[in-house]
Protein backbone atom coordinates (compact mmCIF):
# COMPACT_ATOMS: atom_id res chain seq x y z
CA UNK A 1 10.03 3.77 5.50
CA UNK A 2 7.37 4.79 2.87
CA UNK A 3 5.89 3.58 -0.31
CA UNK A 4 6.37 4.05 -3.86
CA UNK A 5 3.35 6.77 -4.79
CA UNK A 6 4.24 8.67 -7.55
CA UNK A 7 4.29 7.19 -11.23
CA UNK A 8 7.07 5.71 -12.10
CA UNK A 9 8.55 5.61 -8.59
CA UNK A 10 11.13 3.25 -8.73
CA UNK A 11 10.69 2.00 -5.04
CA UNK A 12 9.69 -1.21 -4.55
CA UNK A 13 9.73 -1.45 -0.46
CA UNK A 14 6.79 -2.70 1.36
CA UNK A 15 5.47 -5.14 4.32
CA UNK A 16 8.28 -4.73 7.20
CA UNK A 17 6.42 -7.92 9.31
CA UNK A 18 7.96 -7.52 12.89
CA UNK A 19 5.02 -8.96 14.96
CA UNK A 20 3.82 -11.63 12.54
CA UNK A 21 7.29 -13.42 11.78
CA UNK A 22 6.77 -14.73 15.17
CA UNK A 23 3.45 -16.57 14.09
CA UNK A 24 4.62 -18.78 11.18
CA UNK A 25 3.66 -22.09 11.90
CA UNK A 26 6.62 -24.11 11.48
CA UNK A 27 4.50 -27.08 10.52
CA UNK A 28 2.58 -25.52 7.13
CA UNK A 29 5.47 -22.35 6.69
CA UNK A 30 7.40 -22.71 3.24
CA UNK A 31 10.76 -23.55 4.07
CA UNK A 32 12.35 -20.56 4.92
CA UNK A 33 16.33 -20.31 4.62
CA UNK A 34 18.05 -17.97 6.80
CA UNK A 35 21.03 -16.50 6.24
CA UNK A 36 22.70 -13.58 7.80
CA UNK A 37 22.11 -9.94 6.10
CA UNK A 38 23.81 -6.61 7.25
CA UNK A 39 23.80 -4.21 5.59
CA UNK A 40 27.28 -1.82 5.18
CA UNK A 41 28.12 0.86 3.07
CA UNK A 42 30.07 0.98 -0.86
CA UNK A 43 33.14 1.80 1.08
CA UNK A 44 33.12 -0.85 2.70
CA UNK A 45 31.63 -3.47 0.46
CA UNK A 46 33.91 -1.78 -2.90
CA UNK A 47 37.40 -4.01 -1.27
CA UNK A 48 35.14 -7.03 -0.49
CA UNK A 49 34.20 -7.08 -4.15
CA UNK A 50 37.08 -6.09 -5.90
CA UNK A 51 38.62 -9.38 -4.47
CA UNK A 52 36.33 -11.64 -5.61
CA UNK A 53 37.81 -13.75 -8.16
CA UNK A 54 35.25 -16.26 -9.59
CA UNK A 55 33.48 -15.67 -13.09
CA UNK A 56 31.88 -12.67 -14.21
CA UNK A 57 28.30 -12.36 -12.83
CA UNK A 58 25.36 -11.97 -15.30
CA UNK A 59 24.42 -8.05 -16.77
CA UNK A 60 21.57 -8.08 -14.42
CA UNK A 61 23.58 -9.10 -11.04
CA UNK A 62 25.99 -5.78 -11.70
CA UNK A 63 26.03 -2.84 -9.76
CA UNK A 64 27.32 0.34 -10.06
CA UNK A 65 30.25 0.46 -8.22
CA UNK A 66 33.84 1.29 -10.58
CA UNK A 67 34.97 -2.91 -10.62
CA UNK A 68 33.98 -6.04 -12.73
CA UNK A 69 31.81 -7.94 -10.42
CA UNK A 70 32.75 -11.62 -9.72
CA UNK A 71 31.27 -14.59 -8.31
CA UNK A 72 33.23 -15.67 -4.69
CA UNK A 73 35.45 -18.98 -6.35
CA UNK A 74 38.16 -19.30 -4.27
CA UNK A 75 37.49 -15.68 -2.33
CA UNK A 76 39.30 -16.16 1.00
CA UNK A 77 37.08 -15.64 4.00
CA UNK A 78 36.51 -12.77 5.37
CA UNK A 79 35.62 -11.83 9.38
CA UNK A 80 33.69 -9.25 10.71
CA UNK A 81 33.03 -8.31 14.29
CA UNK A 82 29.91 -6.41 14.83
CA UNK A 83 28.68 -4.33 18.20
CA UNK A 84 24.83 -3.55 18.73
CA UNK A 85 23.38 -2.06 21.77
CA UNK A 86 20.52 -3.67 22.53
CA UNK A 87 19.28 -0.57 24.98
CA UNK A 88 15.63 -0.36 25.46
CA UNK A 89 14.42 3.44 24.88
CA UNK A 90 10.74 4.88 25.09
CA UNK A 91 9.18 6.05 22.22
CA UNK A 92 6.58 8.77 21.96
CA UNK A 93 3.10 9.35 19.94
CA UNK A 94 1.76 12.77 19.48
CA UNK A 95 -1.82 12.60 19.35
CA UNK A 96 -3.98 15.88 19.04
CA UNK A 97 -7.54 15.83 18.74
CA UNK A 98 -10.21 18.23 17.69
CA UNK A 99 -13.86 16.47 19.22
CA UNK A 100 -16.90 17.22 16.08
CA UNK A 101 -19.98 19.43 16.71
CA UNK A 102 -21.81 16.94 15.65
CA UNK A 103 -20.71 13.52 15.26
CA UNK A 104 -17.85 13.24 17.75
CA UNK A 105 -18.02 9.81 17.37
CA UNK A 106 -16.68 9.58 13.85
CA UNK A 107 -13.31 10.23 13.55
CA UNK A 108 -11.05 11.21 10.81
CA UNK A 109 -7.85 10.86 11.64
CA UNK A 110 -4.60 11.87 9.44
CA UNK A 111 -0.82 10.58 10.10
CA UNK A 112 2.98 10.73 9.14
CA UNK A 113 5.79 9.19 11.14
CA UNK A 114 8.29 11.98 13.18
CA UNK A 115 11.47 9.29 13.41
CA UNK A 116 13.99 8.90 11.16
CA UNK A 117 17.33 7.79 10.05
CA UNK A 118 19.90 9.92 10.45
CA UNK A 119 18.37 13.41 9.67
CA UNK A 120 15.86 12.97 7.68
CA UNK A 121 14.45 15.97 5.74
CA UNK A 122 12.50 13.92 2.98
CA UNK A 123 11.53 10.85 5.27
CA UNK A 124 9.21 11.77 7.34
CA UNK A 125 10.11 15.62 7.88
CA UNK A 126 8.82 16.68 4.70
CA UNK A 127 5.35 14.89 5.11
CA UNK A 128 5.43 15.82 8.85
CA UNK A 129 5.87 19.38 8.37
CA UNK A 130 3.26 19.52 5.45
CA UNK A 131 0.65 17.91 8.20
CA UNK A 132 1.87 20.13 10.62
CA UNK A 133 0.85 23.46 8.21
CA UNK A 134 -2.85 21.36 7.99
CA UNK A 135 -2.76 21.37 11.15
CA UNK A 136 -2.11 24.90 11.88
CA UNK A 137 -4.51 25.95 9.28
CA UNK A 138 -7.67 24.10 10.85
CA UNK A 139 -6.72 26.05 13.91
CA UNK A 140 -6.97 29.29 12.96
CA UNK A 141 -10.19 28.12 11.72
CA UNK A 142 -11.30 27.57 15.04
CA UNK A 143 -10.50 31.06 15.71
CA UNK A 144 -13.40 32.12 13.50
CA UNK A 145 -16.10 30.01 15.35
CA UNK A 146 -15.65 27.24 13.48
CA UNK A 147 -16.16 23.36 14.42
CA UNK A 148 -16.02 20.08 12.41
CA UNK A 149 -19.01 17.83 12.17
CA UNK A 150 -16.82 15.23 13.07
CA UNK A 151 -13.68 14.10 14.97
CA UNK A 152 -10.32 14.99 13.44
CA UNK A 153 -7.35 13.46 14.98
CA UNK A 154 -3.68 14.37 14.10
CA UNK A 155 -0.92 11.94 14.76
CA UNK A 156 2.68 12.34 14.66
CA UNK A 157 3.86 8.55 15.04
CA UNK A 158 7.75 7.20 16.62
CA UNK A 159 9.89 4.50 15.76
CA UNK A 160 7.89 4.16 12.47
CA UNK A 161 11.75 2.97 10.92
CA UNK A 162 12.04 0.22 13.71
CA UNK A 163 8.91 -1.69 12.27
CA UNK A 164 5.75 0.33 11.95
CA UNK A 165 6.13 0.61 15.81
CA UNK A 166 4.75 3.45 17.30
CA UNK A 167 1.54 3.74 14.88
CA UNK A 168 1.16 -0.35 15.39
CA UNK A 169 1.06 -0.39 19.56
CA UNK A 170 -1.32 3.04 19.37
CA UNK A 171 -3.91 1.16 16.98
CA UNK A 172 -3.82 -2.24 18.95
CA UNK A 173 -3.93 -0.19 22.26
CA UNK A 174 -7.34 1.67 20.90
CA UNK A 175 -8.28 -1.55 18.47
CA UNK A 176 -12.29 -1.81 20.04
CA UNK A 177 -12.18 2.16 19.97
CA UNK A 178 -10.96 2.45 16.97
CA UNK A 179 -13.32 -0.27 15.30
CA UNK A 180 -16.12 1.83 16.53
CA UNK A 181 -15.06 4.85 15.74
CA UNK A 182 -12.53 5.61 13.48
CA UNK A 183 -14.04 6.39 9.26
CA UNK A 184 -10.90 7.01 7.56
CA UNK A 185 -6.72 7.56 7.88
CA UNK A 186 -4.73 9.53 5.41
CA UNK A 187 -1.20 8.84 5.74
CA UNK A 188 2.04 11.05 4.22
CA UNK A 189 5.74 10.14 4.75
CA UNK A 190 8.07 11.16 2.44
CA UNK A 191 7.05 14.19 -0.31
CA UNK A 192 8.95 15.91 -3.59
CA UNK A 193 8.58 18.00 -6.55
CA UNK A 194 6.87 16.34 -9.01
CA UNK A 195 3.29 14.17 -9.47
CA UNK A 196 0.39 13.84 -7.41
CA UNK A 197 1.03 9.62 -6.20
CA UNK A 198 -2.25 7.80 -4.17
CA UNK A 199 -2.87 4.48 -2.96
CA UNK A 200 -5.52 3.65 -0.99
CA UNK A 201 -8.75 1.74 -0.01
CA UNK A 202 -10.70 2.13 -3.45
CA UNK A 203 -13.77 2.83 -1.91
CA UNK A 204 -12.39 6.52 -1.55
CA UNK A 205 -10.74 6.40 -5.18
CA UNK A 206 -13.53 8.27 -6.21
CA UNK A 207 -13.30 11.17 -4.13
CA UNK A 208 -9.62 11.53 -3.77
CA UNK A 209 -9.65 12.46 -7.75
CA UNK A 210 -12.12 15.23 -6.51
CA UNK A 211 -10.10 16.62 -4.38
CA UNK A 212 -7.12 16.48 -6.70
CA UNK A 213 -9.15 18.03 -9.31
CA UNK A 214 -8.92 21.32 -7.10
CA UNK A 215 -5.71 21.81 -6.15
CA UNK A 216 -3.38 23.51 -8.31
CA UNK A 217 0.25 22.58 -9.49
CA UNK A 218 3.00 24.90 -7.98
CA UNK A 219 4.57 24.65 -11.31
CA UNK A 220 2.07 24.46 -14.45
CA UNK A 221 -0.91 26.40 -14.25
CA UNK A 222 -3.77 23.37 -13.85
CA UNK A 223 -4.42 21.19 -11.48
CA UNK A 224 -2.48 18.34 -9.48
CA UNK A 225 -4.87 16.00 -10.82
CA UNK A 226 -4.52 17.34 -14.71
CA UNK A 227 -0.31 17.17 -14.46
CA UNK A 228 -0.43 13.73 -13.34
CA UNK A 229 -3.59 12.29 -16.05
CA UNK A 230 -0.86 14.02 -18.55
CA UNK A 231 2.12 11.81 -17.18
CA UNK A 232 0.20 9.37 -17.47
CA UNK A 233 -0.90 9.25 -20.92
CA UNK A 234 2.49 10.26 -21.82
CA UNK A 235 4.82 8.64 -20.00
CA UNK A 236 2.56 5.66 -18.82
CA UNK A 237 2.61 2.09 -19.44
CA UNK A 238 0.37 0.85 -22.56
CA UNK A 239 -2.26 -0.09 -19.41
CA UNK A 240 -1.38 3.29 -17.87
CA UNK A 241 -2.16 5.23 -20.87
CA UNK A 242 -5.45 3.45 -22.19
CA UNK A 243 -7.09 3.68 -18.83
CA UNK A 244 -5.81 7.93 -18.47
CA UNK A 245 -7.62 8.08 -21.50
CA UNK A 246 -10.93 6.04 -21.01
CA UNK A 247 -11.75 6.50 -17.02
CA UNK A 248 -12.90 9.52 -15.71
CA UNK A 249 -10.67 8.77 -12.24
CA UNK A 250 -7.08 8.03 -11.88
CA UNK A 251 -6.25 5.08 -10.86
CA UNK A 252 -4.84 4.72 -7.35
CA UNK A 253 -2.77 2.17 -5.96
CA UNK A 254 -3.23 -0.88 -3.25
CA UNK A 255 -1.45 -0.77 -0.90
CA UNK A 256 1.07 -3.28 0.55
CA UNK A 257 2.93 -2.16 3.74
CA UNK A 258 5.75 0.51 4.56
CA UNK A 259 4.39 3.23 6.18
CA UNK A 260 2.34 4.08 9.11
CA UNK A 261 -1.22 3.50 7.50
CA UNK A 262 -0.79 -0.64 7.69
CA UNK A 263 -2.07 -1.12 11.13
CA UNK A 264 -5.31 0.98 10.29
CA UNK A 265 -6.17 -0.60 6.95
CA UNK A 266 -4.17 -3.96 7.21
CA UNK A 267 -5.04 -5.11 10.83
CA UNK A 268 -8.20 -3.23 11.69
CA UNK A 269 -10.02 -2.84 8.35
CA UNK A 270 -10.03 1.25 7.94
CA UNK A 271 -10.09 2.68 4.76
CA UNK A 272 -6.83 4.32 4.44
CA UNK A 273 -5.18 6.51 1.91
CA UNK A 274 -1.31 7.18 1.72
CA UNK A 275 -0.38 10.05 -0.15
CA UNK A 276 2.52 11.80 -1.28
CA UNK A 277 4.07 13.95 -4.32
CA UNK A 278 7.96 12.76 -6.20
CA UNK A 279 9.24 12.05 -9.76
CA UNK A 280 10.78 15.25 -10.04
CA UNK A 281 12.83 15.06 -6.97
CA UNK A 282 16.03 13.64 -7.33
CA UNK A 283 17.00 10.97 -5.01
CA UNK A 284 19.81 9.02 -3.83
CA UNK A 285 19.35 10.47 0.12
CA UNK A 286 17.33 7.58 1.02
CA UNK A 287 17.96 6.78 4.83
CA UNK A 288 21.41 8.44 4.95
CA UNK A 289 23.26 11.27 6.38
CA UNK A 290 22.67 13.49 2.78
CA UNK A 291 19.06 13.30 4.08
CA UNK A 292 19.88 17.26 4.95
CA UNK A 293 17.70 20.42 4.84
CA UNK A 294 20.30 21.40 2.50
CA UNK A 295 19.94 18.82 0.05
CA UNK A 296 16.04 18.83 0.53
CA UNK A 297 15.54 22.69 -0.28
CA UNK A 298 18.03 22.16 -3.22
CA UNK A 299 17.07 19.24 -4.47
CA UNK A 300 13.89 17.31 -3.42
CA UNK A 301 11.51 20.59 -3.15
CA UNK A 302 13.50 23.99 -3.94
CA UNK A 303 11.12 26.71 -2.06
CA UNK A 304 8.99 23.75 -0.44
CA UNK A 305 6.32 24.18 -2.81
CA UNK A 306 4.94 20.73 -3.15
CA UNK A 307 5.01 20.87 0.62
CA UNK A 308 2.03 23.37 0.29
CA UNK A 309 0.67 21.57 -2.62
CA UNK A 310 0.46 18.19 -0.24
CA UNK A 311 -0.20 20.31 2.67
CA UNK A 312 -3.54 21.82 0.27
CA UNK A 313 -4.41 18.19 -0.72
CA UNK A 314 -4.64 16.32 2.45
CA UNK A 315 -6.13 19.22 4.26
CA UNK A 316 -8.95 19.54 1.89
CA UNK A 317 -9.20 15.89 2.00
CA UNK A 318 -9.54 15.93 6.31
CA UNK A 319 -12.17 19.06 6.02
CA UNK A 320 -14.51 17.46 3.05
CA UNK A 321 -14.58 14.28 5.29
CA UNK A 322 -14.64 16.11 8.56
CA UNK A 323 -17.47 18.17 7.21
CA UNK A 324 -19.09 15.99 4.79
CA UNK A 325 -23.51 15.38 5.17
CA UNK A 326 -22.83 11.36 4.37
CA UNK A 327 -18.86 10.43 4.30
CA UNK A 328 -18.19 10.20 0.33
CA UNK A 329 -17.92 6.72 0.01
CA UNK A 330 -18.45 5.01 -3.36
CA UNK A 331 -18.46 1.64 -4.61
CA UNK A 332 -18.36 1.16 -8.36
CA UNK A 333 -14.76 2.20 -8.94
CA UNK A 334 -13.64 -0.38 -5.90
CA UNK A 335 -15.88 -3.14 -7.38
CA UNK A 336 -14.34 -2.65 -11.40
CA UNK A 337 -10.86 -2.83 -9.37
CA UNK A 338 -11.55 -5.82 -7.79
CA UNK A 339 -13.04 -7.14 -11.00
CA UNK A 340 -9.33 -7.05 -12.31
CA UNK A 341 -7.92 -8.46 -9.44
CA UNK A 342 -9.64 -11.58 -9.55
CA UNK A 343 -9.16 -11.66 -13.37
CA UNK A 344 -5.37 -11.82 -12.77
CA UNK A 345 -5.47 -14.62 -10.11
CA UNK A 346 -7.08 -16.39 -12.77
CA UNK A 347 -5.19 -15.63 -15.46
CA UNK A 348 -2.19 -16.62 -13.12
CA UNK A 349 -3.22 -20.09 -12.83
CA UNK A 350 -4.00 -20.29 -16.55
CA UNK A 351 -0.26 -18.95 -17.17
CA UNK A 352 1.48 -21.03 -14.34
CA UNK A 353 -0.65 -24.38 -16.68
CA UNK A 354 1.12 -23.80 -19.42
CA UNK A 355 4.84 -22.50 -18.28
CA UNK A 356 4.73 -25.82 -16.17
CA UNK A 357 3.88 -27.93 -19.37
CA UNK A 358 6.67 -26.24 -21.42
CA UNK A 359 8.77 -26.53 -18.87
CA UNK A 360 8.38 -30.59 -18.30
CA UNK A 361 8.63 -31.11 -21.66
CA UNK A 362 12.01 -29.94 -22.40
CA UNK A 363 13.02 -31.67 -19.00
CA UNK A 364 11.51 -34.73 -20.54
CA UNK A 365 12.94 -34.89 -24.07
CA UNK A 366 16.30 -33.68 -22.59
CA UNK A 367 16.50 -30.47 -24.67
CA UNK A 368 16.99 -28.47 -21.43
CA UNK A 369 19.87 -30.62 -20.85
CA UNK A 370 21.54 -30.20 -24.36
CA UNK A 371 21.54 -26.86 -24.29
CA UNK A 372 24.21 -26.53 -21.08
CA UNK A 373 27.65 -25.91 -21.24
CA UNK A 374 29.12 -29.34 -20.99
CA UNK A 375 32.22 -27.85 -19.37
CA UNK A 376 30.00 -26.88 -16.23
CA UNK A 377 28.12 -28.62 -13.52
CA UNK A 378 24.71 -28.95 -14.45
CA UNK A 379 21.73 -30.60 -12.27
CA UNK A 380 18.16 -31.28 -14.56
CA UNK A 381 15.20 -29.75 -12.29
CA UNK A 382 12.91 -32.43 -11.56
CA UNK A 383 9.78 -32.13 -13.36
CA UNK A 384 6.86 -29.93 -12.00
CA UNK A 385 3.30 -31.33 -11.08
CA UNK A 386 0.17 -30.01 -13.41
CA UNK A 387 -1.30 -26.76 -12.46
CA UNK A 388 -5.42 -28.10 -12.00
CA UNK A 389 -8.28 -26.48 -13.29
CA UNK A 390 -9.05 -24.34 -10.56
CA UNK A 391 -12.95 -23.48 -9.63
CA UNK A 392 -13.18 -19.76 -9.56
CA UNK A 393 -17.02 -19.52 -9.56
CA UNK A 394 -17.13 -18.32 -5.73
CA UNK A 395 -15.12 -15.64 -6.79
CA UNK A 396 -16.72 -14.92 -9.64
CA UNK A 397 -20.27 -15.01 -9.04
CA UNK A 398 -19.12 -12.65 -5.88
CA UNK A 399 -17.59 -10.15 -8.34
CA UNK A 400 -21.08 -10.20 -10.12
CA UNK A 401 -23.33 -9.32 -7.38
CA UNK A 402 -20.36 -6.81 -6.30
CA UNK A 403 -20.81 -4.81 -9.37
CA UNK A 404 -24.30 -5.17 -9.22
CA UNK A 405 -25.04 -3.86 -5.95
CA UNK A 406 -22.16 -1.18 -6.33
CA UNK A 407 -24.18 0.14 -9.58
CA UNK A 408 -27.51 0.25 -7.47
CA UNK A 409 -25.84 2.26 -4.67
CA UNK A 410 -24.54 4.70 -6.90
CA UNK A 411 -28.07 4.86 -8.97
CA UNK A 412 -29.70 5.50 -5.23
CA UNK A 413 -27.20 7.88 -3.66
CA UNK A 414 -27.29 10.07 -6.49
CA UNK A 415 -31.19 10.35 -7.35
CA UNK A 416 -32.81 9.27 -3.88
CA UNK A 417 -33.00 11.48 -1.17
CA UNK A 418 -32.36 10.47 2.46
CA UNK A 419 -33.59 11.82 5.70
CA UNK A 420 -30.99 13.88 7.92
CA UNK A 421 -32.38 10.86 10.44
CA UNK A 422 -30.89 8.50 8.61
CA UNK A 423 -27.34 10.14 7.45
CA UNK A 424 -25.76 9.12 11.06
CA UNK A 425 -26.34 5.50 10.76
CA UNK A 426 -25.48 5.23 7.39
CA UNK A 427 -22.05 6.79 8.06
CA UNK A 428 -21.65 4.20 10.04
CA UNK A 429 -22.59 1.48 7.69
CA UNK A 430 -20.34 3.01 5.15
CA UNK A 431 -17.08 3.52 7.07
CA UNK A 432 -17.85 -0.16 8.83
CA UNK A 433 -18.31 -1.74 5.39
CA UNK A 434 -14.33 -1.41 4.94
CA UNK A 435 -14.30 -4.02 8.11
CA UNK A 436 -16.02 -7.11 6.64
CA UNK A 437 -12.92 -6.98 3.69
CA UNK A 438 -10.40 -8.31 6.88
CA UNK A 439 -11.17 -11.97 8.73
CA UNK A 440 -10.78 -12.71 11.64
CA UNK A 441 -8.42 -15.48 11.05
CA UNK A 442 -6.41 -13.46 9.15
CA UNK A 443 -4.01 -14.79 5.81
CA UNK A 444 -2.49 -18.24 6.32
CA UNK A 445 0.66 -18.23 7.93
CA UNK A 446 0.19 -15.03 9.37
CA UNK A 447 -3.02 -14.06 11.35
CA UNK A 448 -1.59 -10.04 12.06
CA UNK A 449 -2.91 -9.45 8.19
CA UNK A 450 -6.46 -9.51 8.47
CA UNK A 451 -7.63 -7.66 4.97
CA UNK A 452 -9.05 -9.80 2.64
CA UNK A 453 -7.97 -7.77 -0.74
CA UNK A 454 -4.50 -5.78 0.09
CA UNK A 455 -1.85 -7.04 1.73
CA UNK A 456 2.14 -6.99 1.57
CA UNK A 457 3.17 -10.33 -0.15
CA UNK A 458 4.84 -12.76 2.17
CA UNK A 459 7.96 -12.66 0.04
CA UNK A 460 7.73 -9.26 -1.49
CA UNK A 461 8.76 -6.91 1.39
CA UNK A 462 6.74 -3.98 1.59
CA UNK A 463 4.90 -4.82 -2.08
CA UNK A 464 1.32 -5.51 -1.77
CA UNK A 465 -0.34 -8.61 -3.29
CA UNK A 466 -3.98 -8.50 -4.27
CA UNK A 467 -6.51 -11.07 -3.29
CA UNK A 468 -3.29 -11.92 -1.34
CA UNK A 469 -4.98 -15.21 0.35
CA UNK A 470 -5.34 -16.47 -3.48
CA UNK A 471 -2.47 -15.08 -5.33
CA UNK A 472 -0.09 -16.30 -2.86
CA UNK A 473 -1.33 -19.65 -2.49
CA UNK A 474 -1.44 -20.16 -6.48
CA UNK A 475 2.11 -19.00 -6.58
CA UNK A 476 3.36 -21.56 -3.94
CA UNK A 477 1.74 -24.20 -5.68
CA UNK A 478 -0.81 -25.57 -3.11
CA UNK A 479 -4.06 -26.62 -4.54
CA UNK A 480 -6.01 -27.29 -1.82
CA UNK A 481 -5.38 -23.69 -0.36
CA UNK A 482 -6.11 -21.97 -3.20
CA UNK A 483 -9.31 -23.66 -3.42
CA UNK A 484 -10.40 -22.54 0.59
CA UNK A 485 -8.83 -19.27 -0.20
CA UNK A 486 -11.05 -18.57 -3.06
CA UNK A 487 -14.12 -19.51 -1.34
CA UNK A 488 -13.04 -17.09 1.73
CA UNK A 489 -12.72 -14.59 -0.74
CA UNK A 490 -15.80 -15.34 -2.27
CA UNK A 491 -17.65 -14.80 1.17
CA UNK A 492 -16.09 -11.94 2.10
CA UNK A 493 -16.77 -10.13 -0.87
CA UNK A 494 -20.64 -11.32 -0.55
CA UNK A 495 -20.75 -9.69 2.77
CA UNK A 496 -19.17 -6.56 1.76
CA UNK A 497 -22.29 -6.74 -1.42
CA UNK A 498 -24.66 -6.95 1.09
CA UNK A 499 -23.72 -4.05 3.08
CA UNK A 500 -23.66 -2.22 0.03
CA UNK A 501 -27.13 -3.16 -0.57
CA UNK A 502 -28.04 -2.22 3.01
CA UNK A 503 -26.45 1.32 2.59
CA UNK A 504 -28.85 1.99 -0.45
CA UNK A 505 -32.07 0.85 1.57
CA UNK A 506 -31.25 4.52 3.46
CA UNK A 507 -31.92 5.99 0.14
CA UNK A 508 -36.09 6.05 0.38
CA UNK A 509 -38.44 8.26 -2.26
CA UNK A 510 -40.28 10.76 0.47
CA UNK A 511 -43.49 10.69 0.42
């Protein structure tokens, strides 16, 4: 598995949820219908659908296979008989861990799944193998004299394609540990020729455009940051382009589920970052046997450049935050993100008002009706209740003192000194703050997904939703939800303020 990183990455995979299907609660789930799926290959599905003899499908129900596709009509049935093994095999983690000079009790820890289908070049072996060259490099460091200030610990997960597996049982084995301890987890999987992709907790938006800034593209002669800003602004969406051109960072991605980082960030509440380079790189290998060192070398990476390039950004990323006086936390460019998330869920209820009125009215005055082809079957929709005037002022007056205290934070860090006293405990503060974004409770319907602000939507697969308690609740339609989930998020985001605030008390003139 992975997630779409680069821009433009067609992907749209995200949350696989193994462990918290088993949680609905029958009584308050949507109604879920459940039909068989397996999958099988074109070989096998072109006869199936070259028989089908109903009407032509719609343009955008066509594939790309050499028929006409057809609906089933009077398709005669066909049987399959289907053999699994059911064998129960052990899987295996690869931990390594390097303890800090200093703060051994902060650990950075960076991952990328070692399973895969078939064989597997792209996913994971190109991310693995780039981690593994970090790896190597921060030992021969050691060789020098050399020791971090804090933890680093290197991960190679299994059975990441089952369902997030091995990664998921090591971070609920070491959950009170991990709480504790653990600052931040950088996350590869699959990697490519091509442009610098990110997503991430935004808190560390900020300083992963640093780092990018400072790498240099194996195939233009600037940066990894500078050839992806230029993408943007020229290949970009309208929103794309405007914001490559007015803000100083690049914008990174939230992320949903699909890759090894969703236990740490989605469960526990660690900022994570999941990062990767592609657009460039081909495709079509996904999951299959062509996913060959052969086709890799040719194709996705010829001379496994961009496998130094990612091996370069993620390793300076784990040394600047192994090494770092205060971890580089910062808050403004996660509080103007969240700003425009809760500006959508609004403007999604707004929307959803007046769709639903349009929509009732031509139900109503029977123009929906009049425009169907009389020869076919046609059953009117029954007529949608109002969308209410939803109160958003918990979430908004959060958002307020959000920005607020993020500007004051940023103000102190960068013209107050702090004492070398203080730097410990307000590493702690900073990498904890990440924490009070998840509940306890977790999202309705599934208590797995603690985090308040990402998650993978409930229908969408791996694809995240923002403000996912909201969003999702507006989109089903219940009221009465939406209104607890907005005061949640409201109150989470207020907490998160006022650990902010308490972070820039460690910022003191000296006297």
């Amino acid at each position: 598995m992975d997630m779409p990183l680069y821009p433009g990455d067609p992907l749209t995979k995200g949350v696989g949820a193994t462990k918290d299907a088993k949680r609905i609660d029958a009584k308050t789930a949507p109604t879920l219908t459940k039909i068989p799926v397996l999958p099988i290959s074109y070989s096998d599905a072109l006869p199936l659908l070259k028989n089908l003899d109903g009407a032509v499908v719609p343009d955008s129900w066509r594939g790309s296979l050499p028929t006409t596709y057809h609906f089933g009509g009077k398709t005669p049935t066909v049987r399959m008989k289907l053999e699994f093994n059911w064998d129960m095999k052990a899987i295996y983690d690869v931990i390594a861990r390097m303890p800090g000079s200093e703060r051994p009790d902060q650990w950075i820890i960076r991952g990328n799944h070692r399973d895969a289908w078939v064989n597997g070049a792209d996913d994971p072996l190109s991310g693995l193998v780039a981690m593994m060259e970090e790896a190597r490099a921060i030992s021969e460091l050691t060789k020098t004299g050399w020791k971090p200030k804090r933890t680093i610990v290197y991960a190679a997960w299994d059975a990441e394609e089952e369902g997030l597996i091995g990664s998921t049982e090591w971070v609920e084995l070491h959950a009170d540990e991990l709480r504790q301890k653990a600052a931040v987890y950088i996350n590869t999987d699959s990697n490519g020729r091509g442009f610098l992709g990110i997503g991430g907790s935004h808190t560390l938006e900020k300083f992963i455009n640093e780092v990018g800034k400072t790498i240099p593209d194996p195939q233009i002669k600037m940066s990894v940051w500078e050839r992806t800003h230029a993408n943007q602004i020229v290949n970009g969406s309208p929103t794309e382009k405007r914001e490559a051109v007015e803000r100083p960072d690049l914008r990174i991605s939230p992320l949903g589920s699909g890759s090894d980082y969703t236990p740490f960030l989605q469960h526990l509440g660690i900022a994570s970052m999941n990062i990767g380079f592609g657009g460039e790189d081909g495709g079509g290998s996904y999951h299959s046997i062509y996913d060959s060192f052969d086709h890799y070398t040719r194709f996705g990476d010829p001379g496994l450049a961009y496998g130094v390039a990612l091996a370069k950004v993620c390793g300076h990323a784990t040394l600047r935050l192994a090494n770092a006086d205060s971890l580089p936390f910062e808050f403004t460019n996660f509080a103007e993100t969240v700003s425009g998330f809760a500006t959508e869920v609004m403007r999604l209820a707004d929307t959803m008002r007046e769709e639903t009125r349009a929509t009732n009215q031509v139900i109503s005055n029977g123009m929906l009706y009049s425009v169907q082809d009389p020869t076919l079957t046609f059953v009117v929709p029954k007529e949608k209740g109002p969308v209410p005037f939803l109160n958003f002022a918990p979430l908004q007056n959060a958002v307020a003192k959000l920005n607020e205290s993020a500007k004051r934070y940023q103000t102190d860090s960068t013209s107050k000194p702090i004492t070398p006293a203080n730097r410990r405990e307000l590493d702690r503060l900073l990498y904890g703050s990440e924490r009070l974004l998840t509940r306890k409770e977790g999202l309705p319907r599934r208590d797995w997904f603690k985090h308040q602000i990402y998650a993978p939507g409930f229908y969408t697969g791996y694809g995240v939703k923002t403000l996912p308690g909201i969003r999702e609740a507006i989109e089903q339609r219940n009221w009465q939800e939406a209104t607890e989930q907005i005061e949640i998020a409201g109150k989470t985001i207020e907490r998160f303020a006022a650990e902010i605030d308490r972070a820039s008390a460690f910022y003191v003139w000296l006297q």
